[in-house]
C-alpha atoms as a PDB file:
ATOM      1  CA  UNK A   1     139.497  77.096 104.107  1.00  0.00           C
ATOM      2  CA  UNK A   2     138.859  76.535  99.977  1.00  0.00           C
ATOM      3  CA  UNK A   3     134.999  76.273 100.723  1.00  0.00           C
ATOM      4  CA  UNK A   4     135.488  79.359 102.877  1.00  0.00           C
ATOM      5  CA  UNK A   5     137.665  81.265  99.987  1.00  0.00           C
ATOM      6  CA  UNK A   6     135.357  80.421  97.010  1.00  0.00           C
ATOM      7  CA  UNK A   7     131.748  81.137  99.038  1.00  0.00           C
ATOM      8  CA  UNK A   8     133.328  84.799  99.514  1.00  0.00           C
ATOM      9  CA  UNK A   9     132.489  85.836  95.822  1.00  0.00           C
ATOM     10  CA  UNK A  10     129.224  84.169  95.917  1.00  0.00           C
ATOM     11  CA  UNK A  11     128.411  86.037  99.192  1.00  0.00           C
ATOM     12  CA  UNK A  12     129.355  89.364  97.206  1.00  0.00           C
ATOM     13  CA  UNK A  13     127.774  89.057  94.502  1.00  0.00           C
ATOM     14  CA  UNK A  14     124.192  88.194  96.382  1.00  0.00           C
ATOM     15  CA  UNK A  15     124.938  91.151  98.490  1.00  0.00           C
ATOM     16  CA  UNK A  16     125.239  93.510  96.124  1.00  0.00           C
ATOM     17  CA  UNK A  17     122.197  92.268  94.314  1.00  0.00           C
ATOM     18  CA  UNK A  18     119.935  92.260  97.129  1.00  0.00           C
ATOM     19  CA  UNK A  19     121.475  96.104  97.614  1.00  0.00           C
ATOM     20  CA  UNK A  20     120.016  96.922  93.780  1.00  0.00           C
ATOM     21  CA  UNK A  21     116.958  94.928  93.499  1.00  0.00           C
ATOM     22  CA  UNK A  22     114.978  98.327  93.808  1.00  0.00           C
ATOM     23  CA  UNK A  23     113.514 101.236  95.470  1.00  0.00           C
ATOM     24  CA  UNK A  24     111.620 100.871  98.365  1.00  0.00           C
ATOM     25  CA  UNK A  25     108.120 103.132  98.340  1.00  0.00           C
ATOM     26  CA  UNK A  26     106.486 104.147 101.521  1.00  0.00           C
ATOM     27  CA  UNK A  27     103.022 105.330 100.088  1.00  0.00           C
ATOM     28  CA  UNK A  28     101.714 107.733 103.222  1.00  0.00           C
ATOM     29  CA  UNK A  29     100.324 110.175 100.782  1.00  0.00           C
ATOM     30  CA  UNK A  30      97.148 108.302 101.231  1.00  0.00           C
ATOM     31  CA  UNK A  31      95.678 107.627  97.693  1.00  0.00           C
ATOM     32  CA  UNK A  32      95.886 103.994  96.878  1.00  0.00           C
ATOM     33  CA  UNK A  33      98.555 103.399  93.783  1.00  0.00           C
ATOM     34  CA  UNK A  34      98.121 100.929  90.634  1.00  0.00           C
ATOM     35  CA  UNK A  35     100.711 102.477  88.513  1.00  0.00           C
ATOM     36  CA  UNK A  36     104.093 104.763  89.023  1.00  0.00           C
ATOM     37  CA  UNK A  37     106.108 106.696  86.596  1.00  0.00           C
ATOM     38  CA  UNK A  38     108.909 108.982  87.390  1.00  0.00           C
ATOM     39  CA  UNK A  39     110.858 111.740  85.061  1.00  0.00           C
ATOM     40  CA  UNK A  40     113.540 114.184  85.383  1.00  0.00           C
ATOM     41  CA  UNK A  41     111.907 116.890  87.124  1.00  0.00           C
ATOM     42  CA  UNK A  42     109.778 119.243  84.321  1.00  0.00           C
ATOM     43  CA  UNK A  43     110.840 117.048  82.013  1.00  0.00           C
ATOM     44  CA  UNK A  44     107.214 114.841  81.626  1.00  0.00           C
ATOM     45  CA  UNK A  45     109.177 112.289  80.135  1.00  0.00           C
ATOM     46  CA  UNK A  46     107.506 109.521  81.750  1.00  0.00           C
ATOM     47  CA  UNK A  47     109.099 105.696  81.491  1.00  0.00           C
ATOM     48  CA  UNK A  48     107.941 102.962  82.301  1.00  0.00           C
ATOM     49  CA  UNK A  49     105.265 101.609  85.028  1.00  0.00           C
ATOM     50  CA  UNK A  50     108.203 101.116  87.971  1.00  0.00           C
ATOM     51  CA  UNK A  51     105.274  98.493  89.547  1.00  0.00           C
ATOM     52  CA  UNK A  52     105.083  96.668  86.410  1.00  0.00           C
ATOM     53  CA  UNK A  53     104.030  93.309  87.597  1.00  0.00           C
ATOM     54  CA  UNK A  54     103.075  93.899  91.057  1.00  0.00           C
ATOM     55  CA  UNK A  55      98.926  93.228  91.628  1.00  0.00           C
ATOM     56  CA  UNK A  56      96.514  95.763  92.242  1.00  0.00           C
ATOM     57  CA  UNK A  57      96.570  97.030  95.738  1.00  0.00           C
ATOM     58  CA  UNK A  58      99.898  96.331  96.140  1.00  0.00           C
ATOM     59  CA  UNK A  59     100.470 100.232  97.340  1.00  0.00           C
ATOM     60  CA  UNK A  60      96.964 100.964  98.928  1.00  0.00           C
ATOM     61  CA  UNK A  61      97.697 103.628 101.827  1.00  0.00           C
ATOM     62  CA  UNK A  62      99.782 102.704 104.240  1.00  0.00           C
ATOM     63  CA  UNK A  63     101.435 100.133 102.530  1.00  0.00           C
ATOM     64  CA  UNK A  64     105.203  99.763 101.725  1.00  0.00           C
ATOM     65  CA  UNK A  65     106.539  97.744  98.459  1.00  0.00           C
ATOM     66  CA  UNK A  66     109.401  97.442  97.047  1.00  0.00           C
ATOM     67  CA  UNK A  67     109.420  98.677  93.059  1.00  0.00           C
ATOM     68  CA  UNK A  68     111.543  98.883  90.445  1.00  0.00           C
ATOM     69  CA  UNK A  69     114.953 100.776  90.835  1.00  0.00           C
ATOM     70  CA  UNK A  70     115.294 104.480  90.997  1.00  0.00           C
ATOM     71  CA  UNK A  71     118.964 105.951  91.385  1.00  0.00           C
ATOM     72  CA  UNK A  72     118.687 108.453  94.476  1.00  0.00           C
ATOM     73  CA  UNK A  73     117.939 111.835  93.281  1.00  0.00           C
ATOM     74  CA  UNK A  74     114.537 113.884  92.355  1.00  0.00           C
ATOM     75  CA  UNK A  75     112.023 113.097  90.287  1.00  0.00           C
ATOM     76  CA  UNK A  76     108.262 114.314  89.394  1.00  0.00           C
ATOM     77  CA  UNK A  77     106.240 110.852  89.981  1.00  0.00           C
ATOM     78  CA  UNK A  78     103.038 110.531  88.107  1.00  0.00           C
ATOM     79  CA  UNK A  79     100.690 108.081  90.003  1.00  0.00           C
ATOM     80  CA  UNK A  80      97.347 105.933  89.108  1.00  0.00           C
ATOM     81  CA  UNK A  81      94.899 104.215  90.428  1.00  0.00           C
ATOM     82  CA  UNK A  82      92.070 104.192  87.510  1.00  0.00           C
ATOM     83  CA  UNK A  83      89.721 102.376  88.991  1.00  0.00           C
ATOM     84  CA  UNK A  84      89.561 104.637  91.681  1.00  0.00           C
ATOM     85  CA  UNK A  85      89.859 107.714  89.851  1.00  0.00           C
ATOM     86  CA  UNK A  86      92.971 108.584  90.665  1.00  0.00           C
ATOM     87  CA  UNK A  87      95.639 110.705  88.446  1.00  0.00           C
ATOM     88  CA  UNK A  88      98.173 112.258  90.317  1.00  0.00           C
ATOM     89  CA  UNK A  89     101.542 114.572  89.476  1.00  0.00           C
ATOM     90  CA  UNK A  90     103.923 114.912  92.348  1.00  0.00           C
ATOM     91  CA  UNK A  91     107.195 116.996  91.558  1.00  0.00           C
ATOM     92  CA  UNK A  92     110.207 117.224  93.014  1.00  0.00           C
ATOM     93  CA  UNK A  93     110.147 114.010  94.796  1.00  0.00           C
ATOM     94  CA  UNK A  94     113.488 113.062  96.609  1.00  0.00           C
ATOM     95  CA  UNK A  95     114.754 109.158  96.208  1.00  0.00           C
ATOM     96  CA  UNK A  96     117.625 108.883  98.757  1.00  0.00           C
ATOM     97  CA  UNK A  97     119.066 105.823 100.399  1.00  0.00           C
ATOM     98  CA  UNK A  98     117.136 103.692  97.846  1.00  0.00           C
ATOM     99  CA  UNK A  99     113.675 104.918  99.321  1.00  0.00           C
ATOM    100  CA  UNK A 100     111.448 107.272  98.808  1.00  0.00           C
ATOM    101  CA  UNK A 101     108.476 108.087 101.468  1.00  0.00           C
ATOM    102  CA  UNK A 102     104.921 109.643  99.806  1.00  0.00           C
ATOM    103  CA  UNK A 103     103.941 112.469 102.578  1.00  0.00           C
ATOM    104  CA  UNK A 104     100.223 112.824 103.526  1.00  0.00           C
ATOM    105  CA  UNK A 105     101.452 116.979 102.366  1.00  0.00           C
ATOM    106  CA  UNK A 106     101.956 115.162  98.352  1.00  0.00           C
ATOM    107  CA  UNK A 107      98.363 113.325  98.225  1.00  0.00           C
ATOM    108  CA  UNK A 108      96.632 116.290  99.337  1.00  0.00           C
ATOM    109  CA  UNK A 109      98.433 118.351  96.452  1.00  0.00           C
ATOM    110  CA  UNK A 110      97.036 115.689  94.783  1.00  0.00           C
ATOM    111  CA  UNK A 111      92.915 116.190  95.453  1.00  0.00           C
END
């Protein structure tokens, strides 16, 4: 019953970890993405590359990956690929549930 007892914090802990380790992107919008920055919405105050560390192709069209945490809410999203050729501004993008799902309706506002 001790073991049992003094796992229970440990098992907390990891769970609410695993819970905040980031926010999941669905990229459907399909334009392959190196690099992601959100900011407030008109605000243009990018921060930093939320798939900082994460290899090329990592979020080519289709492709899910989990990056770095966003609290739910809206953002404008600014998204690269260079070597493609691809600059992109998406506003008013809605994080909720700790995901956020790139519509084939934001790449094409996009081209």
């Amino acid at each position: 019953m001790k073991r049992f007892l003094l796992a229970l914090p440990l098992v907390a802990i990891a769970a609410t970890q695993a819970f905040a380790a980031g926010t999941m992107v669905k990229n459907n919008s399909g334009l392959p993405i190196d690099e992601l920055f959100a900011s407030e919405p008109g605000k243009k105050a990018w921060g930093a590359n939320l798939m900082e560390g994460l290899g090329e192709g990592a979020l080519e069209p289709g492709m899910s990956h989990e990056v770095a945490m966003l609290a739910d809410g809206v953002y404008d999203l600014r998204i690269s690929a260079p070597d493609e050729g691809v600059l992109c501004y998406m506003e008013k993008v809605t994080v909720a549930g700790g995901t956020v799902d790139l519509t084939p309706e934001m790449g094409k506002a996009c081209e």
